[in-house]
C-alpha atoms as a PDB file:
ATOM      1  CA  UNK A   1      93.217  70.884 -58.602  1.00  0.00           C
ATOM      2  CA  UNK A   2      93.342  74.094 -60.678  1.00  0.00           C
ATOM      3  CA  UNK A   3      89.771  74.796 -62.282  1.00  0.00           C
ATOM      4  CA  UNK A   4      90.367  74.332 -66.268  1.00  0.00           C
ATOM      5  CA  UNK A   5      87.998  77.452 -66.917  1.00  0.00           C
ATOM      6  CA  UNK A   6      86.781  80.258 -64.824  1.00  0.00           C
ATOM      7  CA  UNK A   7      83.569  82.935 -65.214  1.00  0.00           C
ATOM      8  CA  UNK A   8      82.628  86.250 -64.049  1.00  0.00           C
ATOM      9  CA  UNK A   9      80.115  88.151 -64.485  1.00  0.00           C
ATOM     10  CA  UNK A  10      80.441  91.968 -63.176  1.00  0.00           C
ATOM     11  CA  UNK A  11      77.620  94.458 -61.953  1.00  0.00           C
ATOM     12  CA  UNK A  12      76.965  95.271 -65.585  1.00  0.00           C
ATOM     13  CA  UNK A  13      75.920  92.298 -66.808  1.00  0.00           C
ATOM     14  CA  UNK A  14      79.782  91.558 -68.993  1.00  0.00           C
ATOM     15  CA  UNK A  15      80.690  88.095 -68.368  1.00  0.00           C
ATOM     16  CA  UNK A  16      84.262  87.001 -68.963  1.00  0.00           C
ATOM     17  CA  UNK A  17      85.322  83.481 -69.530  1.00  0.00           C
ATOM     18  CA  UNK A  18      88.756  82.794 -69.294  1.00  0.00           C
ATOM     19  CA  UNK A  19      90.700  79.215 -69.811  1.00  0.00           C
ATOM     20  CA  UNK A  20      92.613  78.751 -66.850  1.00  0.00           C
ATOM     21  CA  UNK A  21      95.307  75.988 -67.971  1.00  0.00           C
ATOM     22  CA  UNK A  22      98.788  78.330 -68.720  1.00  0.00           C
ATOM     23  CA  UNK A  23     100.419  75.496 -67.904  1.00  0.00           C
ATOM     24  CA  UNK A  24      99.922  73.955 -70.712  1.00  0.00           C
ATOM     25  CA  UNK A  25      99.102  76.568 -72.687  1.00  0.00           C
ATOM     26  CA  UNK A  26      95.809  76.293 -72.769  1.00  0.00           C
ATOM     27  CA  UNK A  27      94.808  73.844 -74.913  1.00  0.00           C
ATOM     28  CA  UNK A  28      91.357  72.273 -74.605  1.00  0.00           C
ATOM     29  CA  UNK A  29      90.504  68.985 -74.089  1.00  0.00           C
ATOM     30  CA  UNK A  30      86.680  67.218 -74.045  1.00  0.00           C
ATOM     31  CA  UNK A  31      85.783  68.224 -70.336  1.00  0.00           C
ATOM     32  CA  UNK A  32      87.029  71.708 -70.817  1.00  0.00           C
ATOM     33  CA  UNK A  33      84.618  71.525 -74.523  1.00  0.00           C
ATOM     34  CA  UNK A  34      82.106  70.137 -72.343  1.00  0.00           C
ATOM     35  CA  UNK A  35      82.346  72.805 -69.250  1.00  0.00           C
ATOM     36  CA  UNK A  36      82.119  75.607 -71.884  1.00  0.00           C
ATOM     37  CA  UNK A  37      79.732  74.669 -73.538  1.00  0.00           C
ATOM     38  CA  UNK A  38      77.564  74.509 -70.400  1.00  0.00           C
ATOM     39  CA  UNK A  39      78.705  77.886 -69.473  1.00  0.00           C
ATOM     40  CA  UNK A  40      77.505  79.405 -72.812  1.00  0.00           C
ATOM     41  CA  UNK A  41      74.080  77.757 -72.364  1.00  0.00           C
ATOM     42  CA  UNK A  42      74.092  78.910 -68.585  1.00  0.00           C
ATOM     43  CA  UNK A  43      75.134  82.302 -69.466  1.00  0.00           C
ATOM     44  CA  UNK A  44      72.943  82.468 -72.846  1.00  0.00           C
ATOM     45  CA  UNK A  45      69.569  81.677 -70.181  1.00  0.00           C
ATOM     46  CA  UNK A  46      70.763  83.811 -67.420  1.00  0.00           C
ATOM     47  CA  UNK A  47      69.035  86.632 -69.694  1.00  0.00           C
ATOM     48  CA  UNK A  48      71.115  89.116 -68.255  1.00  0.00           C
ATOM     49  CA  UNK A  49      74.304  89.492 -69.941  1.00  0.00           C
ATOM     50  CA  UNK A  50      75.153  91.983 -71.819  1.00  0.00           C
ATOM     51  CA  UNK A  51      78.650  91.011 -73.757  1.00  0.00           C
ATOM     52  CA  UNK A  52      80.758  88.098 -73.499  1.00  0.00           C
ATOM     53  CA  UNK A  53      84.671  88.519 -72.993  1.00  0.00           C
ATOM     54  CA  UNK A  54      86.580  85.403 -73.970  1.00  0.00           C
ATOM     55  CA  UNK A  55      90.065  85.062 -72.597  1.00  0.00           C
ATOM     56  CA  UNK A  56      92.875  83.036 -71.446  1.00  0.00           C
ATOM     57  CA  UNK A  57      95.226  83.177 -68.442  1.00  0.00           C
ATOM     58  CA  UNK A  58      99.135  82.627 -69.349  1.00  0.00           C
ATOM     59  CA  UNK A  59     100.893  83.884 -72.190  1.00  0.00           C
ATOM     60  CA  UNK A  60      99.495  82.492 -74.981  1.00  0.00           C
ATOM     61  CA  UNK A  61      95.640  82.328 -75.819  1.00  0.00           C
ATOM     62  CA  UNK A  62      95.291  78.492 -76.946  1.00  0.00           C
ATOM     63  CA  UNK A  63      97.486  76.039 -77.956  1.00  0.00           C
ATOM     64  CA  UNK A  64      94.958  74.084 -79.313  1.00  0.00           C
ATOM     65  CA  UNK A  65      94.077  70.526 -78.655  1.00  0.00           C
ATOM     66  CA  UNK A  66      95.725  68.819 -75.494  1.00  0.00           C
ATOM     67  CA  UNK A  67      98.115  66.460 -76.101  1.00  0.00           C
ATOM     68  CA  UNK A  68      96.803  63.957 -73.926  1.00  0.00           C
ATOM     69  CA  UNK A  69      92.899  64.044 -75.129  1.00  0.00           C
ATOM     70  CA  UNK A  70      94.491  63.810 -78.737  1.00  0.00           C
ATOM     71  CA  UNK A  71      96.443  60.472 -77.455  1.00  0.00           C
ATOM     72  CA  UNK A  72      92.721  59.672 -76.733  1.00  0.00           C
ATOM     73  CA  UNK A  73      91.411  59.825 -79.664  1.00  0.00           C
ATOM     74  CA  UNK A  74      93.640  57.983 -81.839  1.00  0.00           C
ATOM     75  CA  UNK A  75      92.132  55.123 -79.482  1.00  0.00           C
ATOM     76  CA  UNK A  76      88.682  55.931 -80.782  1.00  0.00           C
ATOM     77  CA  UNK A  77      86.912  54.162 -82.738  1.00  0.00           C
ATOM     78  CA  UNK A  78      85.394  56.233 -85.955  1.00  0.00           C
ATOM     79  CA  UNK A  79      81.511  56.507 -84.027  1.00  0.00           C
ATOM     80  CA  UNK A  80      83.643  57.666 -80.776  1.00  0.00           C
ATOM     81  CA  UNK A  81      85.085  60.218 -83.263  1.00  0.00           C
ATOM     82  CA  UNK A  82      82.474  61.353 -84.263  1.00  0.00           C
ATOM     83  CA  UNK A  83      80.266  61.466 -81.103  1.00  0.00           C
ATOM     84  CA  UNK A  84      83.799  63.352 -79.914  1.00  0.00           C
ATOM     85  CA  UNK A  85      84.085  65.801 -82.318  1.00  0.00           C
ATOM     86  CA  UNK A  86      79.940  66.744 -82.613  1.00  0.00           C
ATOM     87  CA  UNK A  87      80.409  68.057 -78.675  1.00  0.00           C
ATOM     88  CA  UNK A  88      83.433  70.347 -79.924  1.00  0.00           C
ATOM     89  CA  UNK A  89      80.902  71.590 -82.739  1.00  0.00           C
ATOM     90  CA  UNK A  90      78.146  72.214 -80.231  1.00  0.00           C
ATOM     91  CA  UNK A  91      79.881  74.193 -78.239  1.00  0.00           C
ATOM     92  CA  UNK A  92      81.446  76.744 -81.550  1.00  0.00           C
ATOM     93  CA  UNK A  93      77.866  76.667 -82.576  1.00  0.00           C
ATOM     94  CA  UNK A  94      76.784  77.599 -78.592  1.00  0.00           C
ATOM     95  CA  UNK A  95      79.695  80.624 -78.815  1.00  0.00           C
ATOM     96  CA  UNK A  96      78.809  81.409 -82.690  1.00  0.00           C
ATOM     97  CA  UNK A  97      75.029  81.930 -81.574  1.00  0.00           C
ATOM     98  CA  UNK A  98      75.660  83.624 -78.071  1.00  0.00           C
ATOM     99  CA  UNK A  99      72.506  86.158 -77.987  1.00  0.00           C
ATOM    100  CA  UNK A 100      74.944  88.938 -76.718  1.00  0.00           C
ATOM    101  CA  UNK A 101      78.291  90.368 -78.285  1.00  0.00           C
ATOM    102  CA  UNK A 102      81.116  88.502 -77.585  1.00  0.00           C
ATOM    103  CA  UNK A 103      84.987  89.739 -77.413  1.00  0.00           C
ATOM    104  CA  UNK A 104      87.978  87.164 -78.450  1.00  0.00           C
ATOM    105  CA  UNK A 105      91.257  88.699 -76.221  1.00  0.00           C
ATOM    106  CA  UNK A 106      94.569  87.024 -77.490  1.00  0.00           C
ATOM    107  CA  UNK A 107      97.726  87.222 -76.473  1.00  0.00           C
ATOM    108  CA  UNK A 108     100.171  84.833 -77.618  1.00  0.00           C
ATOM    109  CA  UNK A 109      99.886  81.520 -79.603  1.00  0.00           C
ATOM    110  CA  UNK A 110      96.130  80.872 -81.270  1.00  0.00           C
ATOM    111  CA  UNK A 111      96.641  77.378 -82.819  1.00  0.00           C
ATOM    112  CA  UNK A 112      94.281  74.584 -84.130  1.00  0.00           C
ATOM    113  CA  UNK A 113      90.977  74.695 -83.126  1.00  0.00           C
ATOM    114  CA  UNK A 114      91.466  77.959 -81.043  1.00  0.00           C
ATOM    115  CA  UNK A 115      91.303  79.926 -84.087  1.00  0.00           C
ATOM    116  CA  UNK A 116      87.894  78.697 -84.228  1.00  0.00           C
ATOM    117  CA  UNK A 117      86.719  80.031 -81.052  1.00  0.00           C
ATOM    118  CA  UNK A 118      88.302  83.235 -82.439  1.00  0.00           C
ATOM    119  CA  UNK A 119      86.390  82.995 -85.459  1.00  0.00           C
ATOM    120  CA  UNK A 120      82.800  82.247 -83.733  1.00  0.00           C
ATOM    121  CA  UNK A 121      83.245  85.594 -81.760  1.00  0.00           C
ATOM    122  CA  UNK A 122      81.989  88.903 -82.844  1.00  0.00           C
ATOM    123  CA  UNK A 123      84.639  90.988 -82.301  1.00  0.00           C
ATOM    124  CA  UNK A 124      88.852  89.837 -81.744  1.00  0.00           C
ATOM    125  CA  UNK A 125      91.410  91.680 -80.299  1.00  0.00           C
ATOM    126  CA  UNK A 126      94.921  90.283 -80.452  1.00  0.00           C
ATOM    127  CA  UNK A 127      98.051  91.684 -79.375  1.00  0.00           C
ATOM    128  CA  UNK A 128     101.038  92.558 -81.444  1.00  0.00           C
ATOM    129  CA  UNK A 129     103.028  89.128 -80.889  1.00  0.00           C
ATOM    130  CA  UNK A 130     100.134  87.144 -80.748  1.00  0.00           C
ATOM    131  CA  UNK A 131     100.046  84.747 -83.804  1.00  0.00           C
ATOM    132  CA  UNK A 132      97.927  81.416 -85.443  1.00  0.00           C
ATOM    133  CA  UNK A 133      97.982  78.893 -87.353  1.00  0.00           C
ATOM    134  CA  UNK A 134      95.490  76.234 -88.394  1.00  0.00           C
ATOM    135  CA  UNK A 135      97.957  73.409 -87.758  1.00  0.00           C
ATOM    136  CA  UNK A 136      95.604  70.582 -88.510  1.00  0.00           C
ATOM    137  CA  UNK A 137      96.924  69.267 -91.853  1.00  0.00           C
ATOM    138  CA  UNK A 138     100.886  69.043 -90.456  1.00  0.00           C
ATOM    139  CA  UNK A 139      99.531  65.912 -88.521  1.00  0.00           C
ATOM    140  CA  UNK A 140      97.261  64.703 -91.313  1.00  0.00           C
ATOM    141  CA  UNK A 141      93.989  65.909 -89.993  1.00  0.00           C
ATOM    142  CA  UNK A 142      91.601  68.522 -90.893  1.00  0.00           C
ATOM    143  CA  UNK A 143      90.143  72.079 -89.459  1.00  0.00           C
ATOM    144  CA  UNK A 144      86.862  70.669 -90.069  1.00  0.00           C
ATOM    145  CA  UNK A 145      84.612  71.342 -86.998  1.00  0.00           C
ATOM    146  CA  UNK A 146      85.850  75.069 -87.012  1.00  0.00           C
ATOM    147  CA  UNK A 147      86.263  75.457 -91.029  1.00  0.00           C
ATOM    148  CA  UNK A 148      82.814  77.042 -91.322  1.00  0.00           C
ATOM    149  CA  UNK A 149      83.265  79.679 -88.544  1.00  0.00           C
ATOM    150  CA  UNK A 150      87.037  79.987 -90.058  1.00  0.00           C
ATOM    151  CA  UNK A 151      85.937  80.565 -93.522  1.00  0.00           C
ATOM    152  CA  UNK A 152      83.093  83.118 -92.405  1.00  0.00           C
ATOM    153  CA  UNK A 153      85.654  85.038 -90.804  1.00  0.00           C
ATOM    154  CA  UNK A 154      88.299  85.417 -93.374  1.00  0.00           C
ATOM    155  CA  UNK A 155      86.776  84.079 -96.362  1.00  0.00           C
ATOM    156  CA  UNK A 156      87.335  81.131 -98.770  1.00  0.00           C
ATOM    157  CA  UNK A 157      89.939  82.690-100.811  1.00  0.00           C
ATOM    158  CA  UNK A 158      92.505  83.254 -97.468  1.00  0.00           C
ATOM    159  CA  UNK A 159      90.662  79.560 -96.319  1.00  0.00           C
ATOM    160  CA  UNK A 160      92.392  77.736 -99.424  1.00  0.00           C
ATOM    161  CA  UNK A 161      95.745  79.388 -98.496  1.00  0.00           C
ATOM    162  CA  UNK A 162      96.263  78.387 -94.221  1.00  0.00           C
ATOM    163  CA  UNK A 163      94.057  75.332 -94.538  1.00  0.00           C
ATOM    164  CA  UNK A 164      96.775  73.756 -96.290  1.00  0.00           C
ATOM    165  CA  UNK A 165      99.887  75.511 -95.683  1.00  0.00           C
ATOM    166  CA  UNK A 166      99.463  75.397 -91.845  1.00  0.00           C
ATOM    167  CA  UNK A 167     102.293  77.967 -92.108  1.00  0.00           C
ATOM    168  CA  UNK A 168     102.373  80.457 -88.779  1.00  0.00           C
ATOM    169  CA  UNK A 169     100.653  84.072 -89.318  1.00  0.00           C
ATOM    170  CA  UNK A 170     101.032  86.922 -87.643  1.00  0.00           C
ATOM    171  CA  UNK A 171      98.469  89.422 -85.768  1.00  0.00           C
ATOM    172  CA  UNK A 172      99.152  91.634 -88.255  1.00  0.00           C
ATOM    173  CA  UNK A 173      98.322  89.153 -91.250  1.00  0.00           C
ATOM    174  CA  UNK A 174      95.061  88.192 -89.253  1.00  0.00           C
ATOM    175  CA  UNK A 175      93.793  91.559 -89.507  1.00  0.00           C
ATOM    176  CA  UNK A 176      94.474  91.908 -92.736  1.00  0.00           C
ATOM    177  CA  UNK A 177      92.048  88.551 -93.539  1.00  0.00           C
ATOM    178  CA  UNK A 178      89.504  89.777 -91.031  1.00  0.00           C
ATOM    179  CA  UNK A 179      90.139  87.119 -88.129  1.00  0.00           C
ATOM    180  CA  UNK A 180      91.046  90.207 -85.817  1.00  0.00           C
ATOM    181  CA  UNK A 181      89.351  93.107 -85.556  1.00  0.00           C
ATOM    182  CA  UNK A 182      91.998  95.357 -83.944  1.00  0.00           C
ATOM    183  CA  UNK A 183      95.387  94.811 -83.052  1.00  0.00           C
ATOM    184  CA  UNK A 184      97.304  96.685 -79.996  1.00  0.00           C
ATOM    185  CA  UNK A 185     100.309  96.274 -77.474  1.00  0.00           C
ATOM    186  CA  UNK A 186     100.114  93.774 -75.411  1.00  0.00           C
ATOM    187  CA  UNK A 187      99.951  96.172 -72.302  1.00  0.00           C
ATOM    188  CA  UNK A 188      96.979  97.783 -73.905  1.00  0.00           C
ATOM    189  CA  UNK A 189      94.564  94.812 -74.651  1.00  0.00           C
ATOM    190  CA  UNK A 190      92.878  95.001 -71.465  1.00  0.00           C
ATOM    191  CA  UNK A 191      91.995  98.788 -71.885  1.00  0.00           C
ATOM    192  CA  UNK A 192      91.208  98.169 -75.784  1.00  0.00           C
ATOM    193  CA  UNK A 193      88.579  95.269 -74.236  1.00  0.00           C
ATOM    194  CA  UNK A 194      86.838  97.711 -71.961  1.00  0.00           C
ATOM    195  CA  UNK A 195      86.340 100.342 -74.607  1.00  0.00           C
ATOM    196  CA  UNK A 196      84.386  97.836 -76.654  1.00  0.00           C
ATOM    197  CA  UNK A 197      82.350  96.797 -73.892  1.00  0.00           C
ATOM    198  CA  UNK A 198      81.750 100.177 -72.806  1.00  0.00           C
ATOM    199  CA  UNK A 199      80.522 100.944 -76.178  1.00  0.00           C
ATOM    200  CA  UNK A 200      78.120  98.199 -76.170  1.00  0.00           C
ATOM    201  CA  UNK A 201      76.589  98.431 -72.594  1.00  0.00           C
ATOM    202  CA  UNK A 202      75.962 102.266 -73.436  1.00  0.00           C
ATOM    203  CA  UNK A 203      73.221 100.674 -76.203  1.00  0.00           C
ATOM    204  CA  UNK A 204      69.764  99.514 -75.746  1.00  0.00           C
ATOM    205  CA  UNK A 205      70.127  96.162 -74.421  1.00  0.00           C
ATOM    206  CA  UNK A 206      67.385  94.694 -76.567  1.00  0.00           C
ATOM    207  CA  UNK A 207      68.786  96.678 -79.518  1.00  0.00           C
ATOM    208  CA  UNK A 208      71.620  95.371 -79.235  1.00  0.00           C
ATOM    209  CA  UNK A 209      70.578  91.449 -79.361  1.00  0.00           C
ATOM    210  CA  UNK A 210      68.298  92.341 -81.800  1.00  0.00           C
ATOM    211  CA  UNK A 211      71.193  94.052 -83.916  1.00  0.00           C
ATOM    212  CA  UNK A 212      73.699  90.938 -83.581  1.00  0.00           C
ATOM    213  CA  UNK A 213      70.972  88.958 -84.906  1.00  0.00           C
ATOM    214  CA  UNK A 214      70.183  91.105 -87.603  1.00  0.00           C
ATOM    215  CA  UNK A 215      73.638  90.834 -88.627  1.00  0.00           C
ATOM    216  CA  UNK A 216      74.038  87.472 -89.031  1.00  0.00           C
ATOM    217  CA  UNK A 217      70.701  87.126 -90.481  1.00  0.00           C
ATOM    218  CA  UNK A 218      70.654  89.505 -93.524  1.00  0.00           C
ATOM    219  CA  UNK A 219      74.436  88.106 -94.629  1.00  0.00           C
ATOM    220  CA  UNK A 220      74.060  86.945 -98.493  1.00  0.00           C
ATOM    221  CA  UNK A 221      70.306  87.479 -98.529  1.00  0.00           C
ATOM    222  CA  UNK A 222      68.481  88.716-101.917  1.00  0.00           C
ATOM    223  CA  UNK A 223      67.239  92.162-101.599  1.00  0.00           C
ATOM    224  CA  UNK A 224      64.061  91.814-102.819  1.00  0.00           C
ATOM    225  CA  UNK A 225      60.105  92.961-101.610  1.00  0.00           C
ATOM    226  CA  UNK A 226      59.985  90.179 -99.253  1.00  0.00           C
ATOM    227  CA  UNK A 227      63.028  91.431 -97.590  1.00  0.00           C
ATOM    228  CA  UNK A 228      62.375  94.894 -97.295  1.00  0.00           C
ATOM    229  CA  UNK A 229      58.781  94.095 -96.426  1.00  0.00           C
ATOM    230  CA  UNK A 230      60.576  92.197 -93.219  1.00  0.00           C
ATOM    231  CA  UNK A 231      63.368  94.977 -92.646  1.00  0.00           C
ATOM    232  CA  UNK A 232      60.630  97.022 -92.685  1.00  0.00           C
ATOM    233  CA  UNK A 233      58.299  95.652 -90.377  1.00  0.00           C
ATOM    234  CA  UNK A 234      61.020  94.899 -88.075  1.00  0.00           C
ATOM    235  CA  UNK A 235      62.006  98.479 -87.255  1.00  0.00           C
ATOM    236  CA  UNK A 236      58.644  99.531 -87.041  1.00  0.00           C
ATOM    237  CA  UNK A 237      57.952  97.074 -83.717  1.00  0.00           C
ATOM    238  CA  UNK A 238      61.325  98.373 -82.488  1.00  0.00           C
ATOM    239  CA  UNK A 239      60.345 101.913 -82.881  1.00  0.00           C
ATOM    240  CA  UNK A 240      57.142 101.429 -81.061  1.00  0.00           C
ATOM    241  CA  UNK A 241      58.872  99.299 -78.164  1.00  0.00           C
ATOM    242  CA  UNK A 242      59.606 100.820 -74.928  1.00  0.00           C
ATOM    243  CA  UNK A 243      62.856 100.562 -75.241  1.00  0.00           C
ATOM    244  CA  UNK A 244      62.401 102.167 -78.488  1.00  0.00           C
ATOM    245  CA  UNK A 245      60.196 104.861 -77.256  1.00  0.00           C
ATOM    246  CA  UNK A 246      62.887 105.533 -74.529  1.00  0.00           C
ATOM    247  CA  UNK A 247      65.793 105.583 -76.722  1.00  0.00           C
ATOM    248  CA  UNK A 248      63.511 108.044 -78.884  1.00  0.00           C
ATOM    249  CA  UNK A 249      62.770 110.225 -76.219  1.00  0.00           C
ATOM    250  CA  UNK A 250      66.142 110.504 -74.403  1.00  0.00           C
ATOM    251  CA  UNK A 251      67.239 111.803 -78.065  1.00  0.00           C
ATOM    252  CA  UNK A 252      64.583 114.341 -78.648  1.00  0.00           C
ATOM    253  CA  UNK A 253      65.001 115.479 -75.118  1.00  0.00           C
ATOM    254  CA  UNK A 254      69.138 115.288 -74.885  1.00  0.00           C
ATOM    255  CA  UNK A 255      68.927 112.997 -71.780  1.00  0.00           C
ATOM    256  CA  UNK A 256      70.671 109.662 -71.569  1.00  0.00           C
ATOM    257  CA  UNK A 257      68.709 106.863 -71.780  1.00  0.00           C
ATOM    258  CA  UNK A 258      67.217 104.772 -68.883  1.00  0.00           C
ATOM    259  CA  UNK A 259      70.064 101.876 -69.490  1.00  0.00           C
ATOM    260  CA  UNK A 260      73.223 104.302 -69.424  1.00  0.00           C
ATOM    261  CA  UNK A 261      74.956 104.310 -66.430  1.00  0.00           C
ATOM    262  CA  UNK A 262      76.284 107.846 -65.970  1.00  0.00           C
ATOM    263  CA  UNK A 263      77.380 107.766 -62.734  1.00  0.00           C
ATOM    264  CA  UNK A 264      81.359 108.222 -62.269  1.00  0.00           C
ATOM    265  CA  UNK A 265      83.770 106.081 -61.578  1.00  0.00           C
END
């Protein structure tokens, strides 16, 4: 039996998680919720990883939610549903809050709630004939689990328009909204990956975490004392770190730092 989700993790510390059901074009159903979610909380402990790479196998990314898990749940009972659909928003929340960056590759179809687990990564690289489509209201249901990863990513204004036209965007269209960060040719994804990763793993691993989280804590806050009294503070203890203090010197000195691998390929 084909595993519905495979992981990696190379010699750097870059873990890649990849749904493993082409067949079927990789839709998700509440195991494969469940195994990833476990996988994010493995991963997120491990302490050790540096970036996250999600991916796919097949020639589209995700179709969404499996047909037979969705036969399921018109079974269900509205507490079922709603015990169902809570593990699906653990898991966004597991991917949204990863410690390190993570990567979104797509290639092909990202429908339903796969544009969610587009949404909760940092970065998303799509290839030129991948497109989406938050199909949810053609069959009289709702994006709601992933609608406030969605709307983060793109914004309520773009939100109002696919939420409930379901029509079919392009990769194109999804950069344009800010779902994708870059698009490229489908023989180039794969390269377009690596440089992001490389870019990251040349950073100070603690800087980095501590960067993501910065991020996503400062978004819509006032700028007032209090804040820059914390902004403030908060460099100062990374200055005086020793990964600080390394970064610092490698600078001043024209070195790399202790965490760069410079050796060649």
């Amino acid at each position: 039996m084909t595993e519905k989700m495979l992981c990696e993790i190379d010699s750097e510390g870059v873990a890649t998680v990849t749904l493993n059901r082409p067949e079927i074009h990789n839709a998700f159903d509440d195991d494969l919720i469940r195994q990833l979610g476990e996988t994010f909380d493995n991963l997120a402990r491990s302490g050790g990883v540096r970036a996250l790479i999600l991916a796919s196998n097949g020639k589209n990314f995700s179709a969404g939610a499996d047909l037979n898990w969705m036969k399921r749940m018109a079974d269900y009972s509205e507490e079922q549903n709603r015990q169902d659909a809570a593990a699906l928003a653990a898991m966004l929340h597991k991917l949204d809050q990863f410690p390190a960056p993570t990567i979104a590759r797509v290639q092909g179809a990202a429908f339903g709630g796969a544009v969610g687990l587009v949404s909760c990564c940092d970065i998303a690289v799509a290839s030129e004939r991948a497109s989406f489509c938050l199909s949810e209201v053609k069959i009289g249901l709702l994006p709601a689990t992933i609608s406030p990863y969605v709307i983060n990513a793109i914004g309520t204004r773009q939100a109002r328009r696919y939420f409930v036209t379901a029509e079919r965007f392009s990769a194109e269209c999804a950069q344009q909204i800010g779902l994708v960060s870059e698009v490229v040719p489908e023989g180039e994804l794969d390269l377009t990956v690596q440089k992001l990763v490389n870019s990251i793993v040349d950073n100070g691993p603690n800087a980095v975490t501590m960067a993501k989280q910065l991020a996503m804590s400062m978004s819509n806050r006032v700028i007032n004392e209090e804040l820059q009294g914390q902004t403030s503070a908060l460099i100062a203890a990374v200055r005086v770190s020793p990964e600080g203090q390394e970064g610092l010197s490698a600078f001043l000195e024209k070195r790399a730092p202790s965490w760069m691998n410079t050796s060649e390929d």
